[in-house]
Protein backbone atom coordinates (compact mmCIF):
# COMPACT_ATOMS: atom_id res chain seq x y z
CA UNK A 1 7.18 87.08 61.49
CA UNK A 2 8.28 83.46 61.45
CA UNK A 3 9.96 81.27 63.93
CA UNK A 4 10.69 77.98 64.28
CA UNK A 5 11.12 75.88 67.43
CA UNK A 6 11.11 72.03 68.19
CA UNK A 7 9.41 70.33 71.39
CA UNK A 8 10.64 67.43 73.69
CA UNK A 9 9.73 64.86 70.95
CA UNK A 10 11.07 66.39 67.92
CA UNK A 11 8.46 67.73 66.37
CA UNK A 12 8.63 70.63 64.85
CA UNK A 13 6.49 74.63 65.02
CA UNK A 14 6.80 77.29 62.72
CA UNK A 15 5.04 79.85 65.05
CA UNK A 16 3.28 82.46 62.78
CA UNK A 17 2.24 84.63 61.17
CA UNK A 18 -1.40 85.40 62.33
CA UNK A 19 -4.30 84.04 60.43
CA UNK A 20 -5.21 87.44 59.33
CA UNK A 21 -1.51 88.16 58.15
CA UNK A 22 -2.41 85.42 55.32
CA UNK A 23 -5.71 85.46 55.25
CA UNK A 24 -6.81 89.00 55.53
CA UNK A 25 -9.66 87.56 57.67
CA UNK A 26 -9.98 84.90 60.78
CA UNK A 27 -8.87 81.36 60.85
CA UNK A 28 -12.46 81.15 61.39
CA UNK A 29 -13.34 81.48 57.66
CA UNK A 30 -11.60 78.18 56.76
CA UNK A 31 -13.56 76.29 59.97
CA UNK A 32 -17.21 77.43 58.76
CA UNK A 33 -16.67 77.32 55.07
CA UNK A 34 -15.32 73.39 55.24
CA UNK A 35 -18.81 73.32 57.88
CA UNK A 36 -20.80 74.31 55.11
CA UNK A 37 -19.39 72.18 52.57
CA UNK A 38 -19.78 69.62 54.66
CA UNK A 39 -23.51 69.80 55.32
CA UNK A 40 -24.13 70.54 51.85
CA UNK A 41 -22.64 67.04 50.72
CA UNK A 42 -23.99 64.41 53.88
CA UNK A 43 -27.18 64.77 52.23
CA UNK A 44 -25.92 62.30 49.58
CA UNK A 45 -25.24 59.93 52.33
CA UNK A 46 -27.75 60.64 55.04
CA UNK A 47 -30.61 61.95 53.39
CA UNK A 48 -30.58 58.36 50.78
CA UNK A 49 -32.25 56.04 53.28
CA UNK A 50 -34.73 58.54 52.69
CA UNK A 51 -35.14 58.89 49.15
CA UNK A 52 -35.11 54.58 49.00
CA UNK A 53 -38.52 54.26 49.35
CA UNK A 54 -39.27 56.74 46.27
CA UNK A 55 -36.58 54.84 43.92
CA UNK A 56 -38.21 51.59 44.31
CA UNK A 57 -41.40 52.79 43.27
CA UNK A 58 -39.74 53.10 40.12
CA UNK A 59 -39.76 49.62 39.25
CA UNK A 60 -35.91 49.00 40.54
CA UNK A 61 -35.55 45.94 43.61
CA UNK A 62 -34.63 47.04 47.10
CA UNK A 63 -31.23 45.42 46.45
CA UNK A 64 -30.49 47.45 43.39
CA UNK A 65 -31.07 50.84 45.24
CA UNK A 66 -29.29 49.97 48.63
CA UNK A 67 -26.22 48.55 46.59
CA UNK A 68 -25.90 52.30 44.96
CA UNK A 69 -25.20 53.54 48.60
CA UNK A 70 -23.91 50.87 48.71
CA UNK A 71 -21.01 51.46 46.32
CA UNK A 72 -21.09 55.58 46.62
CA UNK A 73 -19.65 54.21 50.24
CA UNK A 74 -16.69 52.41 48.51
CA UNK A 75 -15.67 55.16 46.66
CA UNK A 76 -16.20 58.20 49.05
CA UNK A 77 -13.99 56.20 52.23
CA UNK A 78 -12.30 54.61 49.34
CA UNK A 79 -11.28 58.03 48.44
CA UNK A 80 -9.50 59.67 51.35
CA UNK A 81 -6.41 57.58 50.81
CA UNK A 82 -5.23 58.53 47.86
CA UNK A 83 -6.68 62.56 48.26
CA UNK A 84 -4.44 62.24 51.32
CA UNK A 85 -1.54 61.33 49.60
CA UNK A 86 -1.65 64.28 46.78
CA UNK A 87 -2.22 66.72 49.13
CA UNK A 88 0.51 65.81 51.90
CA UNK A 89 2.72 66.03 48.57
CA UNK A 90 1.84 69.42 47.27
CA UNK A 91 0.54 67.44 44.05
CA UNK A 92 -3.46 69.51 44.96
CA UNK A 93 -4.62 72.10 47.25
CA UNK A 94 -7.91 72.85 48.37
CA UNK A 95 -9.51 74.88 45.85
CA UNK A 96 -8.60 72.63 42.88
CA UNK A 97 -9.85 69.84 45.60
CA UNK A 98 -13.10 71.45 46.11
CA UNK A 99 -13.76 72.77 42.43
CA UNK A 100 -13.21 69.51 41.16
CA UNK A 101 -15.72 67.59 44.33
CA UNK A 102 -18.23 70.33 43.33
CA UNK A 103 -18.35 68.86 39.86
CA UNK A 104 -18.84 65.17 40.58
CA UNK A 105 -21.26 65.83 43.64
CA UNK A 106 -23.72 67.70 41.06
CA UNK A 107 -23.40 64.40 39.05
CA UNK A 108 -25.63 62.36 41.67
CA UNK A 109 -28.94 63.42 42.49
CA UNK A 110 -28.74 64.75 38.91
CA UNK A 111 -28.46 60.83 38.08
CA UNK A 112 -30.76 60.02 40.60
CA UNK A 113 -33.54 62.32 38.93
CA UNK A 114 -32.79 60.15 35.64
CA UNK A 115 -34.62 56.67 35.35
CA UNK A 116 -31.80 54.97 34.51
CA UNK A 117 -29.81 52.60 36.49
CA UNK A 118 -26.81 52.05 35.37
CA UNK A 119 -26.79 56.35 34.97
CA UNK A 120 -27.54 56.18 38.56
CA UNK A 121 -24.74 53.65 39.16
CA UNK A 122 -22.38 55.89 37.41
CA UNK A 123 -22.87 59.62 38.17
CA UNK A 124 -24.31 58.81 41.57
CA UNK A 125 -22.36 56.01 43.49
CA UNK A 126 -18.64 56.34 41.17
CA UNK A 127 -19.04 60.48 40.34
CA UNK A 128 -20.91 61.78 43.36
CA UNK A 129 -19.05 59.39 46.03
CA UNK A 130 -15.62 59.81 44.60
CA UNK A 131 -16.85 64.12 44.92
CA UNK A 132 -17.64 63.47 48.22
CA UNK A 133 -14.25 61.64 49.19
CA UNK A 134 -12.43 64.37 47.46
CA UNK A 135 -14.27 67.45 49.86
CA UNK A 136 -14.82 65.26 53.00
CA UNK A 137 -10.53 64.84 52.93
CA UNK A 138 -10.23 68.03 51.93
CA UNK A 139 -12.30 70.04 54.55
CA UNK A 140 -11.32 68.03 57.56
CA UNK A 141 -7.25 68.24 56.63
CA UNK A 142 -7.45 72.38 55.84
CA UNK A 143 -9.65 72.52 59.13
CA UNK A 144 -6.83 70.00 61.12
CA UNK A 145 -3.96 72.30 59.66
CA UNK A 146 -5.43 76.10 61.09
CA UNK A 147 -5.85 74.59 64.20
CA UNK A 148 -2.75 72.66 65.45
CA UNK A 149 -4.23 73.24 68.64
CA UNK A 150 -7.11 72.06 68.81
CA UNK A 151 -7.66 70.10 65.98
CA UNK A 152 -9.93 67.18 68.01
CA UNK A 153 -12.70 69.50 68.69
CA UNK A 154 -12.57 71.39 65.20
CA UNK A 155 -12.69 68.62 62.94
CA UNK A 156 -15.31 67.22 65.14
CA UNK A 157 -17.39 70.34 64.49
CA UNK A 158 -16.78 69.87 60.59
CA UNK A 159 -17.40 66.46 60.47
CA UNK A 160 -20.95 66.28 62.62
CA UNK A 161 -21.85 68.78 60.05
CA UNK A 162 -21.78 66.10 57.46
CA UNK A 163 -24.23 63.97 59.53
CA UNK A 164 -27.01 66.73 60.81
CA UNK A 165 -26.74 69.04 57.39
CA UNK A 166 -28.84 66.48 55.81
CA UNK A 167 -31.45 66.49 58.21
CA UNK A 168 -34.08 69.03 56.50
CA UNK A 169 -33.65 67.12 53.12
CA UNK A 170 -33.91 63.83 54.56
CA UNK A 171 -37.25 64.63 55.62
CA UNK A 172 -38.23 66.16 52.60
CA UNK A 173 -36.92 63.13 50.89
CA UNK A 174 -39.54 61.29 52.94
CA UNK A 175 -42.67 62.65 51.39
CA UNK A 176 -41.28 62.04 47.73
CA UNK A 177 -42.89 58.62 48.21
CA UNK A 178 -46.79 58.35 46.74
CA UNK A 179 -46.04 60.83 43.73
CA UNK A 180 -44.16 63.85 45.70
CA UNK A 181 -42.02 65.78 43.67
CA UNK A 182 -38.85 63.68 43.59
CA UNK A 183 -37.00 64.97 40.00
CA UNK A 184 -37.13 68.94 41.34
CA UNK A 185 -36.03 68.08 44.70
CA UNK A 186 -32.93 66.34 43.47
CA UNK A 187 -32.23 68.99 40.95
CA UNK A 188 -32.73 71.95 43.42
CA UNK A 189 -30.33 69.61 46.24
CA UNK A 190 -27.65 68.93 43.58
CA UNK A 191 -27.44 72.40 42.67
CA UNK A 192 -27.37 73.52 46.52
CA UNK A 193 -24.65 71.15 46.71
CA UNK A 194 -22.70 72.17 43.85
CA UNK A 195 -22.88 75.96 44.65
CA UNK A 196 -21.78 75.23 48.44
CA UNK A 197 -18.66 73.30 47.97
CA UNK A 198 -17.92 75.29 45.05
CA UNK A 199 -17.76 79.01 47.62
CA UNK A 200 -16.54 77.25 49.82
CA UNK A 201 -13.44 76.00 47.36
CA UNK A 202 -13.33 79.38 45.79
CA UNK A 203 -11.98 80.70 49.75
CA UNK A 204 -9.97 77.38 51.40
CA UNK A 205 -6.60 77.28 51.31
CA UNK A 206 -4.20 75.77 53.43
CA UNK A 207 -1.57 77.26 56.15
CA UNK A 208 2.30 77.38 55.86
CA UNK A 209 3.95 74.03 56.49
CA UNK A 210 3.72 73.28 60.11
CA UNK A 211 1.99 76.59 60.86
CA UNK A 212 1.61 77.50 64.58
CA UNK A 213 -1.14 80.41 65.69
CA UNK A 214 1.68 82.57 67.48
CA UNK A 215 -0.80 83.10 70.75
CA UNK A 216 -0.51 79.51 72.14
CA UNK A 217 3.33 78.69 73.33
CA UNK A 218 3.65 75.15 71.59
CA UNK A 219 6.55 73.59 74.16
CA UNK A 220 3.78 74.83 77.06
CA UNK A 221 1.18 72.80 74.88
CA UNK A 222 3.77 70.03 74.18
CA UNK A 223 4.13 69.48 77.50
CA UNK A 224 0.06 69.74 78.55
CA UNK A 225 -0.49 66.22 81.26
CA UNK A 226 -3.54 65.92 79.97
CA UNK A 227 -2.58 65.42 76.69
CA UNK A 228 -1.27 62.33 74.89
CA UNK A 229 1.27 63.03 71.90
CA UNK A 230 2.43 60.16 69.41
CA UNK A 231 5.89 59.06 70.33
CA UNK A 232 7.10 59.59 66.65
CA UNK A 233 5.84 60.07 63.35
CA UNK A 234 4.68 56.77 61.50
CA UNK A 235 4.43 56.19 57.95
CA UNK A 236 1.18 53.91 57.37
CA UNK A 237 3.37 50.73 56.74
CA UNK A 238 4.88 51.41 60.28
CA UNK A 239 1.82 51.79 61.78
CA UNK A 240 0.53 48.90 60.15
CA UNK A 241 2.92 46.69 61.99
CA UNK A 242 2.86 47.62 64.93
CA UNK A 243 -1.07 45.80 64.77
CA UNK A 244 -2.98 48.80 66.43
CA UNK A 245 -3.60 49.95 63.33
CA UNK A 246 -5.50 46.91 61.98
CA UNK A 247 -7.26 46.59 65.23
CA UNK A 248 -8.24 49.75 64.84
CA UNK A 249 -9.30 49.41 61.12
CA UNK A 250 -11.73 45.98 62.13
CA UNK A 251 -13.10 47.96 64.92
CA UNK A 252 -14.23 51.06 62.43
CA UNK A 253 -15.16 48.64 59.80
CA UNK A 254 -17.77 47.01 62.41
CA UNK A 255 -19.22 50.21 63.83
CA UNK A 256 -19.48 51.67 60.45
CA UNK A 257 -21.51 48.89 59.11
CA UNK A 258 -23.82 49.23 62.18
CA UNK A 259 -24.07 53.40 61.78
CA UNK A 260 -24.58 52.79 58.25
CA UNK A 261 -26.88 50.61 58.17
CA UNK A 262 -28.89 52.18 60.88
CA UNK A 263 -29.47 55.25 58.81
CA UNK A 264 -30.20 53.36 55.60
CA UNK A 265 -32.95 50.99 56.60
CA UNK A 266 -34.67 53.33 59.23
CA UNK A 267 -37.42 54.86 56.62
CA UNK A 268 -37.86 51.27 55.21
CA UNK A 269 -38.38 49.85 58.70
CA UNK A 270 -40.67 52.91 59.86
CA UNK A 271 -42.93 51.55 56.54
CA UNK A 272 -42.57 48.18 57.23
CA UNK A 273 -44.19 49.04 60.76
CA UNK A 274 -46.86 51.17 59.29
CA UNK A 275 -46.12 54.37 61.31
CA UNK A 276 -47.21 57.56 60.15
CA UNK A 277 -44.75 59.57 58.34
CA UNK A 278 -44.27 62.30 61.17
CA UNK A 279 -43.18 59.63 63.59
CA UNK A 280 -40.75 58.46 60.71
CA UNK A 281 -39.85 62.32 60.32
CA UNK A 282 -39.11 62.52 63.80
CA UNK A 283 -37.21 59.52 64.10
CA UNK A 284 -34.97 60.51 61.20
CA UNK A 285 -34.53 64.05 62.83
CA UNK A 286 -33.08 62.67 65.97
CA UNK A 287 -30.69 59.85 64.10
CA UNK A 288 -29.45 62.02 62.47
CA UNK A 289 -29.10 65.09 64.17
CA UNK A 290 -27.74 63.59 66.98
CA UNK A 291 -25.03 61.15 64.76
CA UNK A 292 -24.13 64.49 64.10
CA UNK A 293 -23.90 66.78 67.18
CA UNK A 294 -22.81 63.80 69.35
CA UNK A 295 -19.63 64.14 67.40
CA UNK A 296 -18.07 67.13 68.89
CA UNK A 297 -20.17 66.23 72.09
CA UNK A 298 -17.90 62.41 72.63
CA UNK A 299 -14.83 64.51 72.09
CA UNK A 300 -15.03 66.74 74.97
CA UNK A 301 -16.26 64.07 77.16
CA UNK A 302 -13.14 62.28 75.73
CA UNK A 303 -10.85 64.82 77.21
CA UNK A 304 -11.82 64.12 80.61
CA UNK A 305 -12.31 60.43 80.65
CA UNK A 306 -10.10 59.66 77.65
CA UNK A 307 -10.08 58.73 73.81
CA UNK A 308 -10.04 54.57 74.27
CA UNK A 309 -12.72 55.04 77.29
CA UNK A 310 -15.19 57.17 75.82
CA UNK A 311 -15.19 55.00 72.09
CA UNK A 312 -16.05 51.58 74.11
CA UNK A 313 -19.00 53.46 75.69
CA UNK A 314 -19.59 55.09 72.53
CA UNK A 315 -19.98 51.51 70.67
CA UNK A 316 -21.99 50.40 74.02
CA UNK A 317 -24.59 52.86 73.18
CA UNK A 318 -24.81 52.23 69.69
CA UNK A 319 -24.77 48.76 70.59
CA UNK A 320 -27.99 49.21 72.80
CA UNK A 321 -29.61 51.25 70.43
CA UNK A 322 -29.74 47.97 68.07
CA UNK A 323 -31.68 46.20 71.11
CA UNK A 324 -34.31 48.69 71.18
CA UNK A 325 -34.37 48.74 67.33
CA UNK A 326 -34.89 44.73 67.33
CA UNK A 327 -37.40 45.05 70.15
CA UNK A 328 -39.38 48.00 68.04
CA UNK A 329 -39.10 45.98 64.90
CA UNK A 330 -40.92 43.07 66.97
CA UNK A 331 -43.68 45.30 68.94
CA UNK A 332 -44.08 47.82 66.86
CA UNK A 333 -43.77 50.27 69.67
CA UNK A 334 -43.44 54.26 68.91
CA UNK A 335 -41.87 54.81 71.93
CA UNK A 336 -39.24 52.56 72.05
CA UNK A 337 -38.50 53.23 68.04
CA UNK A 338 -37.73 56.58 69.15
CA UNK A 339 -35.72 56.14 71.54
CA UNK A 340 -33.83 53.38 69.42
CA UNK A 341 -33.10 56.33 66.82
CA UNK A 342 -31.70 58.74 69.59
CA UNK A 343 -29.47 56.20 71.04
CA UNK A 344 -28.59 54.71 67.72
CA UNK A 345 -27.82 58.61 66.34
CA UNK A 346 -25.58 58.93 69.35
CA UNK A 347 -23.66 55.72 69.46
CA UNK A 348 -23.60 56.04 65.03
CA UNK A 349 -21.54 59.28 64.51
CA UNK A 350 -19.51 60.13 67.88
CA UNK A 351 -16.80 57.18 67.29
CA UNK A 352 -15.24 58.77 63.30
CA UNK A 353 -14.02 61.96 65.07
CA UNK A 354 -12.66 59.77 68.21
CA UNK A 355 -10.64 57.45 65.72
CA UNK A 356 -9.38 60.76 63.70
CA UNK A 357 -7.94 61.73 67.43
CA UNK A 358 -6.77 58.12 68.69
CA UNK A 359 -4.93 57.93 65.34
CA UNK A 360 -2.89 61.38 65.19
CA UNK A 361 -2.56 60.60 69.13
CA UNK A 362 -1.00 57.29 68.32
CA UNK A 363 0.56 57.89 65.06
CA UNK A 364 1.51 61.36 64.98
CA UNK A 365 0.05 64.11 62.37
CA UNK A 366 3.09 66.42 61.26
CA UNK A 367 4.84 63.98 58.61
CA UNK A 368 2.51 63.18 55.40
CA UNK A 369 2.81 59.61 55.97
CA UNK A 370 1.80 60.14 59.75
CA UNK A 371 -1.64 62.16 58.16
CA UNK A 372 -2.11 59.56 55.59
CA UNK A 373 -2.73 56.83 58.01
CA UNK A 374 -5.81 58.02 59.14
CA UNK A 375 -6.92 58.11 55.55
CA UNK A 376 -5.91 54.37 55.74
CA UNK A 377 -7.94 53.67 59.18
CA UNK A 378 -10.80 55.54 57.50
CA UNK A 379 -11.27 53.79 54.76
CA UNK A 380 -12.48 50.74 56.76
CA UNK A 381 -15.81 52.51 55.98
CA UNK A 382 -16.02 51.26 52.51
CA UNK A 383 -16.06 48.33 53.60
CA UNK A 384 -18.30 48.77 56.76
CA UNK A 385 -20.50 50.17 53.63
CA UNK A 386 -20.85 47.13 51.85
CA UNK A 387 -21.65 44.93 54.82
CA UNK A 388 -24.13 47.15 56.34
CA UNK A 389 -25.83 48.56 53.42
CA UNK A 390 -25.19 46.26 50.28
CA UNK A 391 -25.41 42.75 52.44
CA UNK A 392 -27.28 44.04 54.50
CA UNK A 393 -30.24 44.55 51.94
CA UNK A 394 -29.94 41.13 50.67
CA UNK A 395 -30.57 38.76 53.89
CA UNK A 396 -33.22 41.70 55.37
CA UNK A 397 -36.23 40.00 52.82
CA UNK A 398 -35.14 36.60 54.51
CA UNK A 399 -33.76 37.04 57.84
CA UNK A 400 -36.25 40.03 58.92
CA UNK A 401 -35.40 43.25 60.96
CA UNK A 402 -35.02 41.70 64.30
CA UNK A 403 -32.37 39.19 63.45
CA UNK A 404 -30.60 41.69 61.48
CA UNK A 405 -30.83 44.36 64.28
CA UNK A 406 -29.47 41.74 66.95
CA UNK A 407 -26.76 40.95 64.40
CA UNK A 408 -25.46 44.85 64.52
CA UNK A 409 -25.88 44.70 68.13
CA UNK A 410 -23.50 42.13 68.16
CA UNK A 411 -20.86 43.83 66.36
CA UNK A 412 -21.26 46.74 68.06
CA UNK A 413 -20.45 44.99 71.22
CA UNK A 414 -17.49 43.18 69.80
CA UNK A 415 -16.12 46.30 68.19
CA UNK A 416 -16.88 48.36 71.53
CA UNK A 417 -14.75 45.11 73.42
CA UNK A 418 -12.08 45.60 71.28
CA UNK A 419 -11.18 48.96 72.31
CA UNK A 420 -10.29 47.61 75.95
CA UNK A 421 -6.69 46.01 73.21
CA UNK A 422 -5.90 49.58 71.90
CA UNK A 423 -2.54 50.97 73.40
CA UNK A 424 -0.50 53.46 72.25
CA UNK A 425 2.75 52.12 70.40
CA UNK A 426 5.71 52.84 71.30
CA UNK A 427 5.17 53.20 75.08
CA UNK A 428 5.86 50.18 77.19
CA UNK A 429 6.69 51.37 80.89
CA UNK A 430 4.93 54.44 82.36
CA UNK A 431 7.34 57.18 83.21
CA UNK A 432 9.94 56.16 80.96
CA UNK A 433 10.45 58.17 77.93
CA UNK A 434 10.28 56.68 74.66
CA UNK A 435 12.76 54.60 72.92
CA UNK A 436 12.76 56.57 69.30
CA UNK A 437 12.43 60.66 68.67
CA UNK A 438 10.78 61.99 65.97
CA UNK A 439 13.44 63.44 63.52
């Protein structure tokens, strides 16, 4: 049974059926599928800072390699957007979503395995990273639209998955340098990748319109103090002017360069200080597990100290964690390199699910154009890609790892001051309600 009911601001519920009514199973299904698929496809991401090392003893230049993260970057944020779009508009749903991702994703570490590079340019950073746009969209929006509710700490769950998934493969990547076997492990992760997001595809599909779990009263929710509910539902032009969206866009862009360069050059730098390869295991463990986990860990802390609050200290830690990098990069110290990767894995990860929340908090997440603007925010990372990965490996031979590392501390810091400007539009005296209803 169906009903429909509006709250205080307009928006509107259409309060079951159960899950299981149109499922035959648990809402839970469609939450640890998307995790899956999400794990299966971070290792393309995580797991390449990795695998560098083992590319450039192919005869290819540093630059070369980092500018095919680089680029996969660009066209996996560059991606959301437009998968966005199609989807708000009924034009694809999950499963052709998925099937389709599954296909490109098996195109990269296939292309890696080649010795090629303009095959790796191709079916890794265009095929594999547009794949990976296409499922990373599609998981987090099926996971937002089962749970209404509590759609912060779900899509926080499906999203860390993307960062500590990788982590057994980016270690394994790590002893593919000195003549490991780097074709079968590529071959054996692209077809893990390609069967996971393809089961997972096979299952997803998305909720009603507006679909409401019928056990949680949505006017009682509505009206939760502790919770902060966009005034009205923006289209991405309108939230575009009202200049918190940019700000918010140059603050992502900034942090994202940091995170991503952080996990790109960390294997380089653990050579370049002539650690063994456990401590470089172990570092790369804890960067990325904890970019992960710290994901769904920020957003509860952000319900009791709040979304704006928790990202500045967020960006502070990450911020710090490019100190201690610099200072390991100078001393050499074990010690202080891992601590550097914990605090940079914390700091690195925890502020994409906080934007996600800050932007359907600010800019609503019931219309399609309201959903589509945090495709638009999110794509800052393409950008953030090419600064922190593809720049980045072209003044590293000159400028050295300190310099660069003090560099990303510096934006860190800027992008973590920043967040002391964000402000919800459309609210300008406390207690008063607001000027324009959602319709």
């Amino acid at each position: 049974m169906r009903t429909s009911t509006l709250d205080f601001l307009g928006r509107r519920y259409v309060v079951g059926p159960e899950a299981k009514e149109l499922l035959g199973r648990g809402r839970e299904w469609m939450l640890w599928l998307s995790w899956a698929a999400m794990a299966a496809i971070g290792i393309l991401q995580y797991g390449f800072g990795s695998l560098a090392p083992a590319l450039v003893e192919r005869g290819w230049t540093a630059a070369d390699v980092f500018w095919l993260l680089a680029l996969w970057t660009v066209f996996q944020a560059g991606a959301g957007f437009p998968v966005a779009s199609l989807r708000e508009h009924g034009r694809i749903g999950p499963r052709s979503a998925m099937v389709v991702g599954a296909v490109l994703l098996l195109c990269g570490p296939l292309a890696l395995a080649q010795e090629s590079y303009l095959v790796a340019l191709l079916g890794y950073a265009v095929l594999s990273g547009t794949g990976a746009g296409l499922v990373y969209a599609t998981c987090s929006s099926t996971v937002a639209k089962w749970y209404p509710e509590r759609t912060a700490g779900k899509v926080s769950v499906v999203t860390g998955a993307f960062a500590y998934g990788s982590v057994p493969f980016a270690i394994a990547f790590l002893f593919t340098v000195d003549g490991g076997p780097l074709v079968p492990l590529l071959t054996v992760s692209g077809v893990l990748i390609f069967l996971a997001v393809l089961a997972a595809g096979v299952v997803l599909r998305d909720p009603p319109a507006n679909w409401w779990p019928p056990e949680v009263d949505p006017r009682e929710w509505a009206l939760d103090g502790r919770r902060v509910n966009a005034v009205r539902q923006y289209t991405p032009r309108e939230a575009m002017r009202t200049g918190v969206a940019p700000l918010m866009y140059l603050i992502l862009f900034c942090a994202s360069a940091v995170s991503l360069f952080d996990i790109t050059f960390l294997a380089t730098l653990g050579a370049r200080l002539d650690v063994t390869l456990l401590v470089v295991a172990l570092c790369t463990g804890l960067l990325l597990g904890t970019n992960g986990a710290g994901r769904a860990l920020a957003i509860r802390v952000s319900d009791a100290l709040g979304r704006t609050r928790t990202l500045g200290w967020v960006l502070a830690v990450l911020g710090f964690g490019q100190l201690c990098l610099a200072s390991a990069a100078t001393t050499g110290s074990v010690v202080i390199l891992v601590l550097a990767s914990l605090l940079a894995g914390i700091g690195g990860g925890a502020f994409y699910p906080l934007f996600a929340s800050l932007v359907r908090e600010f800019f609503g997440d019931q219309s399609p154009g309201a959903r589509q603007t945090h495709a638009a925010v999110y794509s800052a990372k393409a950008f953030g890609g090419v600064l922190g990965v593809g720049l980045a490996a072209v003044v590293l031979p000159g400028w050295g790892y300190p310099a660069v590392f003090m560099l990303a501390c510096a934006l860190a810091v800027a992008s973590g001051a920043l967040c002391l400007k964000l402000r919800q539009p459309g609210r300008f005296l406390p207690g008063l309600p607001p000027q324009q209803l959602a319709h």
